[in-house]
Protein backbone atom coordinates (compact mmCIF):
# COMPACT_ATOMS: atom_id res chain seq x y z
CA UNK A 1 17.94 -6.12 -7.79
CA UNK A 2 18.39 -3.56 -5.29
CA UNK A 3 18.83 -0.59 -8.10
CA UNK A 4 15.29 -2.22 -9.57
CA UNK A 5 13.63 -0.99 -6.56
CA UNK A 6 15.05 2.14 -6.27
CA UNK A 7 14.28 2.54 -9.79
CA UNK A 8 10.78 1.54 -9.67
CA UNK A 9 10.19 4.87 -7.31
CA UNK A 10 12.54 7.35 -9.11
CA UNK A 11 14.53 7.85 -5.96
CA UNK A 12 17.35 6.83 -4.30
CA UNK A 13 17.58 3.50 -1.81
CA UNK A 14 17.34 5.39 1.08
CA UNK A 15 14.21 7.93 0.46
CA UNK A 16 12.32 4.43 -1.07
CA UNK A 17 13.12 2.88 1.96
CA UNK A 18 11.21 5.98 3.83
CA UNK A 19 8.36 5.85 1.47
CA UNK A 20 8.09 2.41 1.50
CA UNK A 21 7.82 2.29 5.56
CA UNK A 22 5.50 5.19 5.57
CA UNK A 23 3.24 3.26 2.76
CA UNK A 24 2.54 0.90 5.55
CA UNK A 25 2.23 2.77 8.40
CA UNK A 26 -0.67 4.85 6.13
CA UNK A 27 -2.20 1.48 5.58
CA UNK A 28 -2.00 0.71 9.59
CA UNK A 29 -3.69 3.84 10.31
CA UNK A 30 -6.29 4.43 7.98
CA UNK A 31 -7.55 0.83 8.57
CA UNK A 32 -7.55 1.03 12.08
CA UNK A 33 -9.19 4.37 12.02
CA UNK A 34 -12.34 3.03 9.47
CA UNK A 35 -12.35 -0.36 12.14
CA UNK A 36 -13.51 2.18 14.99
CA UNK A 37 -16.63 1.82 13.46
CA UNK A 38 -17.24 -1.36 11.99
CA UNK A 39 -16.57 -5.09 13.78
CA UNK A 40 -13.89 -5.78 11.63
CA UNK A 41 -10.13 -5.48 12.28
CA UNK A 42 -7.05 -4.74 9.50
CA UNK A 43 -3.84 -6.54 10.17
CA UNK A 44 -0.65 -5.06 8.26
CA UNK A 45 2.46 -7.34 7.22
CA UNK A 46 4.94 -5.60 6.41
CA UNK A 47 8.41 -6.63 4.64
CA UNK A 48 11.34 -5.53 2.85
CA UNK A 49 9.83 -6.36 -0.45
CA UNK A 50 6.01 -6.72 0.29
CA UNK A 51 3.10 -5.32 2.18
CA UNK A 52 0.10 -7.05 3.13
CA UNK A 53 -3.06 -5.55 4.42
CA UNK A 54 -5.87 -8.62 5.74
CA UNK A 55 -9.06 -7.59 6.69
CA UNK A 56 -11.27 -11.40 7.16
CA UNK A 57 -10.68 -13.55 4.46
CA UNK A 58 -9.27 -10.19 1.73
CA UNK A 59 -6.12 -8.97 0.98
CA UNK A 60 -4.28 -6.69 -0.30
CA UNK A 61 -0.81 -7.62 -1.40
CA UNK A 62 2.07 -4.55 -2.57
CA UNK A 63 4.99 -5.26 -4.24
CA UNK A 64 7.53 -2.41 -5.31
CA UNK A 65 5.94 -2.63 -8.72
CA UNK A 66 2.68 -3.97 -8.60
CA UNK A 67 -0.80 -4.50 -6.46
CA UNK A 68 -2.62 -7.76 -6.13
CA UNK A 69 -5.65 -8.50 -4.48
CA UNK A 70 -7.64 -11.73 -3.31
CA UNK A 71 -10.08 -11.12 -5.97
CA UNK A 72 -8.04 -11.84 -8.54
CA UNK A 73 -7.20 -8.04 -9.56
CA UNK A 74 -3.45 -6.69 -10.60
CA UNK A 75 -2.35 -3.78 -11.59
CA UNK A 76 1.06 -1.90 -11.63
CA UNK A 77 2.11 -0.12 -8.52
CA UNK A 78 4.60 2.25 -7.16
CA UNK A 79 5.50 4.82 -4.78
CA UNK A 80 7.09 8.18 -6.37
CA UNK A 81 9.52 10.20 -4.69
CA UNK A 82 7.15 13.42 -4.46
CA UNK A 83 5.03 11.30 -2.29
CA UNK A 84 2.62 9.58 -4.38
CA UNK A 85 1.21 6.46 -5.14
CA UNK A 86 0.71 5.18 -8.63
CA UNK A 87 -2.25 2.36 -8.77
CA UNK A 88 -2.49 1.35 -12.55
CA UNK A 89 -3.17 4.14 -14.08
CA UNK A 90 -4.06 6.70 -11.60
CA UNK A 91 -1.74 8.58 -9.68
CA UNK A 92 -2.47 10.29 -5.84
CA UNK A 93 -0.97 11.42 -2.92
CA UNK A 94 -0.12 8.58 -0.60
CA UNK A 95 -1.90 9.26 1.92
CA UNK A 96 -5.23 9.69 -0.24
CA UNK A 97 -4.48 6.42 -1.30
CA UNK A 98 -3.74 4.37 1.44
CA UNK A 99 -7.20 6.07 3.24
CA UNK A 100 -9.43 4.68 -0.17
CA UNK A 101 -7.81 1.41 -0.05
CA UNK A 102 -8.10 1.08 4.10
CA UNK A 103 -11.89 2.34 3.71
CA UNK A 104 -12.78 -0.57 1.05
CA UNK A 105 -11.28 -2.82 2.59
CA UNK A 106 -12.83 -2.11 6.00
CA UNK A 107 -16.43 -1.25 4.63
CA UNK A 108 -16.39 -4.46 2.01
């Protein structure tokens, strides 16, 4: 199970690990950034094989190959070892990413 993961990114165990960690801490910031100006606060769960972002009563749940929401919505995720994020069928830096998915979240 451990060489699905690493294949699910293209990169070895230990640069996954990294993007995996800094997938997160993208999450934590952007949402904390777009709750400076709304009443609303993000919490960020992170784990070995999932990361959940809660704002209220939504969520956002990542698994090393897919995205889930509390709407109902799934599509296939993953992180790629150049640094970006793969949602379905569109492909981004991380960091662009994690700050569209932190602002609808927040803003919803």
């Amino acid at each position: 199970m451990h060489e699905q993961k690493a294949s699910a990114v293209n990169a070895p165990a230990a640069i996954h690990r990294e993007l995996w960690t800094s997938w997160a801490s993208l999450l934590r910031s952007y949402s904390a950034a777009h709750g400076l100006n709304s009443g609303r606060q993000a919490v960020v769960e992170t784990g070995s094989d999932e990361i959940v972002l809660r704002v209220a009563d939504r969520w956002i749940r990542f698994t090393h190959n897919q995205m889930e929401d509390s709407l109902g919505n799934s599509l296939p995720f993953s992180l790629d070892e150049d640094g970006r994020a793969r949602l379905g069928d569109t492909t981004e830096e991380m960091d662009l990413a994690a700050e569209k998915l932190a602002r609808e979240m927040m803003q919803a």
